[in-house]
Every structure is written in structure tokens, then in C-alpha cells.
Protein backbone atom coordinates (compact mmCIF):
# COMPACT_ATOMS: atom_id res chain seq x y z
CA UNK A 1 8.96 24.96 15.35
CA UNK A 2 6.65 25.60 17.95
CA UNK A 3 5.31 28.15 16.32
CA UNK A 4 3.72 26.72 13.42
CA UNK A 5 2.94 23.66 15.37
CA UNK A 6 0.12 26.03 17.03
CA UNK A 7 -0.94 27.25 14.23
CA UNK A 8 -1.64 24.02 12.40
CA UNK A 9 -2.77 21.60 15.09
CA UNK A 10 -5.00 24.47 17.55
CA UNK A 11 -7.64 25.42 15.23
CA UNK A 12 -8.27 21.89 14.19
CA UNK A 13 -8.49 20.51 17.62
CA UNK A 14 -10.73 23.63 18.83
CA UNK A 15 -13.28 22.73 15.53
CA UNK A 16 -13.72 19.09 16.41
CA UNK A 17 -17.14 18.51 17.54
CA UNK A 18 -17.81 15.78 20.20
CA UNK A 19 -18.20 11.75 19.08
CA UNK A 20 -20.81 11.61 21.47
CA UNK A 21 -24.50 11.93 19.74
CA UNK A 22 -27.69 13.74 21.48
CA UNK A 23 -29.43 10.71 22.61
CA UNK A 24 -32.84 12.64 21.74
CA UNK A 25 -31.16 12.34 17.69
CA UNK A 26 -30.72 8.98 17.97
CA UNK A 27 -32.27 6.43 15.00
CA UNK A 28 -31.65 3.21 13.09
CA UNK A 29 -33.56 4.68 10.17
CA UNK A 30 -31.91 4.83 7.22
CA UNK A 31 -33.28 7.92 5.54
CA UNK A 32 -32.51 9.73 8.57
CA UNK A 33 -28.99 8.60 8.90
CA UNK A 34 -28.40 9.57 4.76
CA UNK A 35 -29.65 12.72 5.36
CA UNK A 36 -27.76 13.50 8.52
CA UNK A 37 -24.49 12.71 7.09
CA UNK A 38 -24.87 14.24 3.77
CA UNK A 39 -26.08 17.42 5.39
CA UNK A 40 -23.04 17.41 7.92
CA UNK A 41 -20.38 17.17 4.48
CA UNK A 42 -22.36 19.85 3.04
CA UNK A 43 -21.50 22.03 5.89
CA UNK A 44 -18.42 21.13 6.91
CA UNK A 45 -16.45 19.44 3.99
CA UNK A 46 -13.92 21.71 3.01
CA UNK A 47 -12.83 20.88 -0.94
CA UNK A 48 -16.06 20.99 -2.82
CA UNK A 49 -15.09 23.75 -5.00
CA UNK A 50 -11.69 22.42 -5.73
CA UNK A 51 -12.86 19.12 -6.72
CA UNK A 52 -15.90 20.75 -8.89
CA UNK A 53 -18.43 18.23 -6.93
CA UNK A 54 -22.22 18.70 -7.09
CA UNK A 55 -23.16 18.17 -3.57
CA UNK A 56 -27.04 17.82 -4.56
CA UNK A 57 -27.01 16.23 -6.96
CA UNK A 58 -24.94 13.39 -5.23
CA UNK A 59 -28.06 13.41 -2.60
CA UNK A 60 -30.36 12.65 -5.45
CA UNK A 61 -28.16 9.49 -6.74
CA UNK A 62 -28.04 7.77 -3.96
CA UNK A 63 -31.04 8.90 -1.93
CA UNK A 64 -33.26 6.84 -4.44
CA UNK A 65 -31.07 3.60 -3.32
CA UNK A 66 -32.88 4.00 0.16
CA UNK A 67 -36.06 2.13 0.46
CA UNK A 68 -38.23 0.79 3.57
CA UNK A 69 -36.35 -2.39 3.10
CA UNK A 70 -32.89 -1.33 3.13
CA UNK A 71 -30.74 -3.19 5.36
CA UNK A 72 -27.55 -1.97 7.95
CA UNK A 73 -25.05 -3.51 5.41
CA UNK A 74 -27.02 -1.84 2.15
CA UNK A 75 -27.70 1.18 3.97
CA UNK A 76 -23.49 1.35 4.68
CA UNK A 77 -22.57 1.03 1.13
CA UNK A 78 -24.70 3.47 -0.07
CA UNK A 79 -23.62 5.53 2.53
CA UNK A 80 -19.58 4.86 1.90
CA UNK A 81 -20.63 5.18 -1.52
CA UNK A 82 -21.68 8.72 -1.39
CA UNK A 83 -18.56 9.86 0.26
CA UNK A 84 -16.44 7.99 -1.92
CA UNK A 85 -18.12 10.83 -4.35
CA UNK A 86 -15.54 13.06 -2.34
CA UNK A 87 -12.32 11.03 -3.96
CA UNK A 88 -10.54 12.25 -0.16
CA UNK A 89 -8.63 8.84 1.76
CA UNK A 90 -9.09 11.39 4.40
CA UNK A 91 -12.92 10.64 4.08
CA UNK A 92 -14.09 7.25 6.07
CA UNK A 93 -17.04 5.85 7.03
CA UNK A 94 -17.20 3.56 10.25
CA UNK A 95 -19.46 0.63 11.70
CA UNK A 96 -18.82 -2.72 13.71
CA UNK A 97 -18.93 -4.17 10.32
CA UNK A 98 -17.04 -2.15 7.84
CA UNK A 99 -14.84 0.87 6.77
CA UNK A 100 -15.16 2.33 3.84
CA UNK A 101 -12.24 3.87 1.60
CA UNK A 102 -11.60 5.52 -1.30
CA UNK A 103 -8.51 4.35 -2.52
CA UNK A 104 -6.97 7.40 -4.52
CA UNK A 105 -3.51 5.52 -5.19
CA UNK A 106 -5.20 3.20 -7.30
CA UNK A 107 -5.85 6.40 -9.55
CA UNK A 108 -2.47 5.76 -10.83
CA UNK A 109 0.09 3.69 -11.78
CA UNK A 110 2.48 1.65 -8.87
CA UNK A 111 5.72 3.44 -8.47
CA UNK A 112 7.04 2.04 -6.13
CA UNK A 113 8.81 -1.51 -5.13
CA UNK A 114 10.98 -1.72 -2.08
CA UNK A 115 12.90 -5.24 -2.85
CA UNK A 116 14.01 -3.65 -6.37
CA UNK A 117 16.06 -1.23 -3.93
CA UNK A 118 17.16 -3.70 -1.97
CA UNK A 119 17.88 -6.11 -4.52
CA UNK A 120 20.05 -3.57 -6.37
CA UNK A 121 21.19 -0.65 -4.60
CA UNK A 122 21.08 -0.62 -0.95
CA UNK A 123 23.84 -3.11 0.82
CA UNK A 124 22.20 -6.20 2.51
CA UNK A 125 23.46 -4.71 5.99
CA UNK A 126 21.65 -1.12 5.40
CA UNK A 127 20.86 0.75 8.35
CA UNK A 128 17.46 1.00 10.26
CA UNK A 129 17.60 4.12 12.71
CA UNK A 130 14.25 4.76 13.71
CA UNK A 131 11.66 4.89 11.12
CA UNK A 132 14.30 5.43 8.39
CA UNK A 133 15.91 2.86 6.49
CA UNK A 134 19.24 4.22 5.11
CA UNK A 135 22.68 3.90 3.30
CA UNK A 136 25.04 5.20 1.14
CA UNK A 137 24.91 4.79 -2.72
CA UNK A 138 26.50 5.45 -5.72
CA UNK A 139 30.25 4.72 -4.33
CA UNK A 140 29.45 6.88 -1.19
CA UNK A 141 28.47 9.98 -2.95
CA UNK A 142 24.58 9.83 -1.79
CA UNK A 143 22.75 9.15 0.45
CA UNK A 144 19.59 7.25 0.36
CA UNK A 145 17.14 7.81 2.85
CA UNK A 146 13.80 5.79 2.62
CA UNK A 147 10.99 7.12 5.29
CA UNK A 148 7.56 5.15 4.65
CA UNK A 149 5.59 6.69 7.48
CA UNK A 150 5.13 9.64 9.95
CA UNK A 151 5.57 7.47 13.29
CA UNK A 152 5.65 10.59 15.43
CA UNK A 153 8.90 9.21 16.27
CA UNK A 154 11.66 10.86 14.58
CA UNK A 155 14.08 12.84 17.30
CA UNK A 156 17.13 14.98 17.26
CA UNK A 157 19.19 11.61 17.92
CA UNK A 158 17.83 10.04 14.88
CA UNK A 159 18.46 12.89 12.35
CA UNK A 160 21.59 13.84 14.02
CA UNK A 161 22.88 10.38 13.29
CA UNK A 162 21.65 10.73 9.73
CA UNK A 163 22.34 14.06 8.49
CA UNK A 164 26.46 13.64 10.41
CA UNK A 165 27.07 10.22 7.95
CA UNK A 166 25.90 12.06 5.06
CA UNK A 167 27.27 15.54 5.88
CA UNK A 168 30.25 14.97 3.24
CA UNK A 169 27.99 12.92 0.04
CA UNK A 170 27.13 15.19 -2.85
CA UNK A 171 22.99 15.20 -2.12
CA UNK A 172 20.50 12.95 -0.22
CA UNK A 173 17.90 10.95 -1.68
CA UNK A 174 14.50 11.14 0.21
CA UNK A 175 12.08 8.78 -0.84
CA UNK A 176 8.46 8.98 0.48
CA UNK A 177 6.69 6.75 -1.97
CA UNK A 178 3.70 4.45 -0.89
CA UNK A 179 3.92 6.75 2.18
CA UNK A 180 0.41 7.11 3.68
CA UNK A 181 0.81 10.07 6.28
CA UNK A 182 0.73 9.86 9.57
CA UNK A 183 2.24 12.15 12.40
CA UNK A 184 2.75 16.08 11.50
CA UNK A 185 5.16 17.09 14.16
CA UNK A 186 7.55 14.43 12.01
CA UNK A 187 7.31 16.62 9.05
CA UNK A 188 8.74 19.51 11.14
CA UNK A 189 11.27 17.95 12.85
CA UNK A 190 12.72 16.83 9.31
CA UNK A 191 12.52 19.69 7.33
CA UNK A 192 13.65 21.95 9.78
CA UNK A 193 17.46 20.10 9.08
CA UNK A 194 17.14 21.81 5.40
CA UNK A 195 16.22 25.34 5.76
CA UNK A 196 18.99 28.16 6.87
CA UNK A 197 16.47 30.55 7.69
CA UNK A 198 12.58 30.84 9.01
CA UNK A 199 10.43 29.82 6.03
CA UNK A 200 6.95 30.25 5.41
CA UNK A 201 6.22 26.57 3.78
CA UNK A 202 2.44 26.85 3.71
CA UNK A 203 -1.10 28.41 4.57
CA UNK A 204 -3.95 26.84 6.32
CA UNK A 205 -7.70 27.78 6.57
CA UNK A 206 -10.51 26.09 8.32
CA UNK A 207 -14.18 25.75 7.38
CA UNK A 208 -15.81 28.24 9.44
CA UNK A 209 -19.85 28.71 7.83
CA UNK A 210 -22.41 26.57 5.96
CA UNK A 211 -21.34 27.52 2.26
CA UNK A 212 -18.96 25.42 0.07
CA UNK A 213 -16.59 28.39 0.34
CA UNK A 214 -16.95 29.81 3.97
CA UNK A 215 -13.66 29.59 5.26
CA UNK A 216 -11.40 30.80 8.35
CA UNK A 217 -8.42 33.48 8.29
CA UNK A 218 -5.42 31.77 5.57
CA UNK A 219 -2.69 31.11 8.36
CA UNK A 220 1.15 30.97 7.54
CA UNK A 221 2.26 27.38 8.35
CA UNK A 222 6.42 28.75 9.57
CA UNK A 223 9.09 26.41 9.85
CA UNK A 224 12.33 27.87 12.17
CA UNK A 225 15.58 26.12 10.77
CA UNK A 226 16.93 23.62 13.69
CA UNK A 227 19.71 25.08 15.56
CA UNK A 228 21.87 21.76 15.25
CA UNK A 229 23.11 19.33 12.57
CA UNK A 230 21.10 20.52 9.01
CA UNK A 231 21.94 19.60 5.49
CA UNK A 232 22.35 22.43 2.52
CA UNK A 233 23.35 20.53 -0.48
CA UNK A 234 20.53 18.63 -3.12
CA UNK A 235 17.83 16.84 -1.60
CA UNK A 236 16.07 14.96 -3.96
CA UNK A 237 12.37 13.94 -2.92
CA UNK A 238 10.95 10.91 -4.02
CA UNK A 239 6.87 10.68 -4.16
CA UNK A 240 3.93 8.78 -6.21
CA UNK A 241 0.17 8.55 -5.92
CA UNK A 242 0.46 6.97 -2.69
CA UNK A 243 2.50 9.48 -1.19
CA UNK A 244 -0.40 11.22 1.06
CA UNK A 245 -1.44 13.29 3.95
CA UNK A 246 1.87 14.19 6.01
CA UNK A 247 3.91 12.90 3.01
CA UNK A 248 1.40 15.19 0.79
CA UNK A 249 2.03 18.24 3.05
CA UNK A 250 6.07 17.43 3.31
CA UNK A 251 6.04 17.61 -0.74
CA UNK A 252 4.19 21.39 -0.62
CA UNK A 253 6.59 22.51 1.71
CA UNK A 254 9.76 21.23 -0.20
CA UNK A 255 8.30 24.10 -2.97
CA UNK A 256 9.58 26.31 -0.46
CA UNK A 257 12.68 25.08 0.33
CA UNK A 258 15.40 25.72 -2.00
CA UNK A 259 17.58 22.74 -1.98
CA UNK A 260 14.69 20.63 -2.02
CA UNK A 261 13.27 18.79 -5.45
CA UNK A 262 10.48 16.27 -5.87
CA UNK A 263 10.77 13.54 -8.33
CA UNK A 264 8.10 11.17 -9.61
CA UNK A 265 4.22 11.70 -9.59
CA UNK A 266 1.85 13.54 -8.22
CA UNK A 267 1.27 12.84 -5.06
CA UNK A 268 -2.19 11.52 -3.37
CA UNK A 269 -3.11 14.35 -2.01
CA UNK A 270 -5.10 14.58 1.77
CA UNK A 271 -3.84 18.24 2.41
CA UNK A 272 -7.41 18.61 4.43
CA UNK A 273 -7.16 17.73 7.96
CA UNK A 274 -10.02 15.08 9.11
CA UNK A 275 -12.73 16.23 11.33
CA UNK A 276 -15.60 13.33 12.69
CA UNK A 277 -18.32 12.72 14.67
CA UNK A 278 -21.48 10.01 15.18
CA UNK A 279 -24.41 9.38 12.68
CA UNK A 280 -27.69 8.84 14.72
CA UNK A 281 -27.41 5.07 14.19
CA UNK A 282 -23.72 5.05 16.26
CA UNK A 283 -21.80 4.72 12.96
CA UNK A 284 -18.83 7.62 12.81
CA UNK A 285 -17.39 9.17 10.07
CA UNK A 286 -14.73 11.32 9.26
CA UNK A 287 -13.97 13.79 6.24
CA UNK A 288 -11.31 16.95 4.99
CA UNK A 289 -12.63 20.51 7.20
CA UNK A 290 -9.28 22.51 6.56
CA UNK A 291 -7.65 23.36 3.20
CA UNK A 292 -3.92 23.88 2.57
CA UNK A 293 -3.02 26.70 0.35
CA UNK A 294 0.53 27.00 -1.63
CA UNK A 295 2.48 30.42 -1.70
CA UNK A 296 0.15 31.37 -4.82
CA UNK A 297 -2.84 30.87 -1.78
CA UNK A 298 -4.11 28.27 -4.33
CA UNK A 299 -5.94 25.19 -2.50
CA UNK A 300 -5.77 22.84 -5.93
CA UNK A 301 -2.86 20.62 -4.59
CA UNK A 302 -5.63 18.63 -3.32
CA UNK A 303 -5.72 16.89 -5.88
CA UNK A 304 -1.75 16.09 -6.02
CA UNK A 305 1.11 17.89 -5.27
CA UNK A 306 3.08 17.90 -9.10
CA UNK A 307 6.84 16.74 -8.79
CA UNK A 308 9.37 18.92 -10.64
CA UNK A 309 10.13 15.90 -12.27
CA UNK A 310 7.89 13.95 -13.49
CA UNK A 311 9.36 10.25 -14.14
CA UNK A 312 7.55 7.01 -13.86
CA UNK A 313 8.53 3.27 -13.55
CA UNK A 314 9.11 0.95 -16.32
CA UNK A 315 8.11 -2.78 -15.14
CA UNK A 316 9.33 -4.24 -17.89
CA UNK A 317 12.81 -3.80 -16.23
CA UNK A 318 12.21 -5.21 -12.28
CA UNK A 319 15.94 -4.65 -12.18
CA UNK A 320 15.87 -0.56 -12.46
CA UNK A 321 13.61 1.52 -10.43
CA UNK A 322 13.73 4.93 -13.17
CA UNK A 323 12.75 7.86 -10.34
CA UNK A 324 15.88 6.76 -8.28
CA UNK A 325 17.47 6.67 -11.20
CA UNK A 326 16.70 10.55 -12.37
CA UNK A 327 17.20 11.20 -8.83
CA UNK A 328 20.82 9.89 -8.61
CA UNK A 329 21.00 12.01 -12.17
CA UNK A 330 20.12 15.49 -10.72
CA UNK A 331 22.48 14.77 -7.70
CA UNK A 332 25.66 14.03 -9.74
């Protein structure tokens, strides 16, 4: 565990450049401002390639917005605007005023409703145990395990707890749907119940030079199986659109682990970590500055990791939710 942790989180820390800006670069004007930021994502912004984006001519669209007129609120949407461009939630823009988002769940259709679950196939009485909300299903033969953010709270106790109640069922239903990322030493802690042996989930390379494809070193992203409690039969993963960041990067590393099998959609991607710093007017920003690579050292799950399944909701019937469905399926 703590090996990979140093690869993944060291280099990114070491890259960050400082919030604070030069005093002698500070400016309220706004063409200054547009062209500090865009040249800072030309740079530094680490999925150009992948996404097929024309940098310059995105400067030339919304350069001509900027007159001698332009106001702090005009001057931020054209800004947010132009990193919208980058379709990357890991990509912000912030003032005292305003954040801007892209929104790349909306690129899809919903998947996901919690009270259909509740409503028809987790007990009123289910149990909460940390950030998981849990029970058995299916007369006792699975168990459903519904995790809807990386707190950077999940513990030994926790997944002890878990993984000894549902030691006997016949698979485990994960489902990470609508969940937004958060904390990546979660993602180890879990998936180092389901592996038997060390396993290479992942690579990671930082930007490291001026050119759209100047990267770092690919480093192996190794997970050590925990040396307690872990869980060998089916585990099927459940993810959508919204299912981003540390729920993006859990889904590439279930490719490498055997008993492991995502249902649903593609996921949201935001396999970049976010690097920031402070446009000359005080705004900050954020954007992707490391790409993660599968085991074909292809960075193009960017753009969503692909289930092995592919199923997706019918609202007609609020009564069903179809990916637990398949899910339950597979398992029996």
C-alpha cells in the first residue's frame, strides 16, 4: 500500500506551483489575465491530445470576446468558458463571485436513483458503517454495498465489519454511481480486500515540458493485497457518467483485478490529477497535469472508463433499477 501511495501522491505534490502570485505580475486587466491563463493550460494541461482539442484556436474564439469594456463578471465567463473547452470537472475556475464547472455527467443519461433501492431492495433498517450504506439482498445471497464518496475515512474496522457479514453470500454488489471522487488513499484501502497477490492496477505520468505531449517517466500505480479480512468471490461494480475522479480511477483498477466487473456506463472520467495556482487579478484556477494510463499504457480512459457491461436505466419503470438488476444476474 504504501508503496504506490508514493508513487501517486509525491510527484503531484512536488509539481504544484505556489498560490501565491509575483506581486510585480499583478493586474485587473482582462487581456492580460486571458492570456496568462490560457498560456499556463497550454503548458501544463495534460489531455490535449487525448481529447483532440485545438488549443489556438480556442485562444482566437474567445480572445475576440475581450474588449476595453469588459467587465470582472464578463471577463469570468469568458474565462470559465474557455476551460470548459477542456470538458475536465477536474478543470475550475475561481473568484469571490463564481466557480465555474463543466458538468460532464450531464453528457449522459441519469443512472442512478437511491430511493428506488431503498424503496425496493434494501430493508428499511440497512446498515450505515462509515461511508458505506449496506445490506444483504436477494434472500442473503449478496451483498449490496453502496459507497457514494471517497471520505478519506474508510479503516480496517469498517471493511473488516463488511467483508466478515458477507464472507459466506455468493458475490458483492459495489455500487459507485453519482460518485464524484474524493480521497485516493480510500481507493487503496478497498481494493486491497480483493486482490490475493501484488497487482499492478495502473500507470501514472506527469506533465514535465511545454508541448501537448511532454510528459514524465509512466509509473506503475501497485496495490499489495491486505494481510487481513479480503473477499475472492464476484464483485460486481456499479458506475455511470457521474462516477468520477477516485471512483474513475477505482473502475481502471478493477480491469486488473480478476474478480472484479463493472456494470453500467462509462464512467466520467477525471483520471488527471488537478494542479492550480493564481491569475494576476487574484482569481485561481485549477486543471488535469497528470495522465493515467491502462495496462495497454493507453491514456484514452479520460474520456470514460467502459463497463464490461454496458446496461442503462429504464424510467419508465421507477420500480426496477436494470444495472442492479444485471448485476444480481452475473452474481447468481
Amino acid at each position: 500500500m504504501r508503496k504506490y501511495l508514493l508513487i501517486l501522491i509525491i510527484p503531484f505534490l512536488a509539481s504544484c506551483e505556489s498560490i501565491i502570485l509575483d506581486k510585480d505580475l499583478e493586474s485587473t486587466d482582462a487581456k492580460t489575465n486571458f492570456e496568462y491563463l490560457w498560456k499556463q493550460c497550454n503548458e501544463k494541461y495534460s489531455y490535449f491530445d487525448v481529447k483532440d482539442i485545438d488549443w489556438d484556436e480556442i485562444k482566437i474564439k474567445y480572445e475576440s470576446k475581450i474588449t476595453d469594456k469588459t467587465t470582472d463578471e464578463q471577463l469570468f465567463d469568458i474565462l470559465g468558458g474557455m476551460l470548459s473547452e477542456l470538458k475536465d470537472d477536474h478543470t475550475n475556475l475561481m473568484s469571490n463571485f463564481n466557480v465555474s464547472r463543466f458538468g460532464v455527467q450531464y453528457q449522459a443519461q441519469d443512472n442512478f436513483d437511491w430511493r428506488i433501492i431503498e424503496d425496493n431492495y434494501l430493508p428499511r433498517n440497512y446498515l450505515i458503517t462509515g461511508p458505506f450504506q449496506h445490506d444483504f439482498i436477494e434472500n442473503n445471497q449478496i451483498g449490496y454495498i453502496r459507497f457514494p464518496s471517497f471520505t478519506g475515512t474508510v479503516d480496517d474496522d469498517q471493511l473488516d465489519f463488511i467483508l466478515n457479514r458477507y464472507k459466506n453470500t455468493k458475490g458483492l454488489i459495489l455500487d459507485l454511481r453519482e460518485n464524484g471522487g474524493g480521497a485516493a488513499t480510500d481507493i487503496f484501502n478497498l481494493l486491497a480486500r480483493f486482490v490475493e497477490k501484488e497487482t499492478t492496477l495502473y500507470y501514472s505520468r506527469i506533465k514535465n515540458g511545454k508541448d501537448h505531449d511532454a510528459f514524465g517517466k509512466a509509473e506503475p500505480a501497485i496495490l499489495t493485497p491486505h494481510e487481513g479480512i479480503r473477499y475472492q468471490n464476484k464483485v460486481m461494480v456499479l458506475v455511470d457518467r457521474s462516477t468520477y475522479s477516485a471512483g474513475s480511477f477505482t473502475a481502471l483498477a478493477t480491469k486488473a483485478i480478476d474478480n472484479m466487473i463493472l456494470v453500467g456506463d462509462y464512467t466520467g472520467g477525471g483520471l488527471g490529477m488537478p494542479n492550480g495556482g493564481q491569475l494576476p487579478n487574484g482569481w485561481t484556477y485549477r486543471f488535469s497535469i497528470t495522465q493515467a494510463l491502462n495496462l495497454n499504457m493507453s491514456p484514452y480512459w479520460e474520456k470514460g472508463v467502459p463497463a464490461d457491461i454496458n446496461v442503462q436505466m429504464n424510467w419508465d419503470n421507477r420500480n426496477t433499477d436494470e444495472i442492479l438488476e444485471r448485476a444480481i444476474q452475473e452474481i447468481l
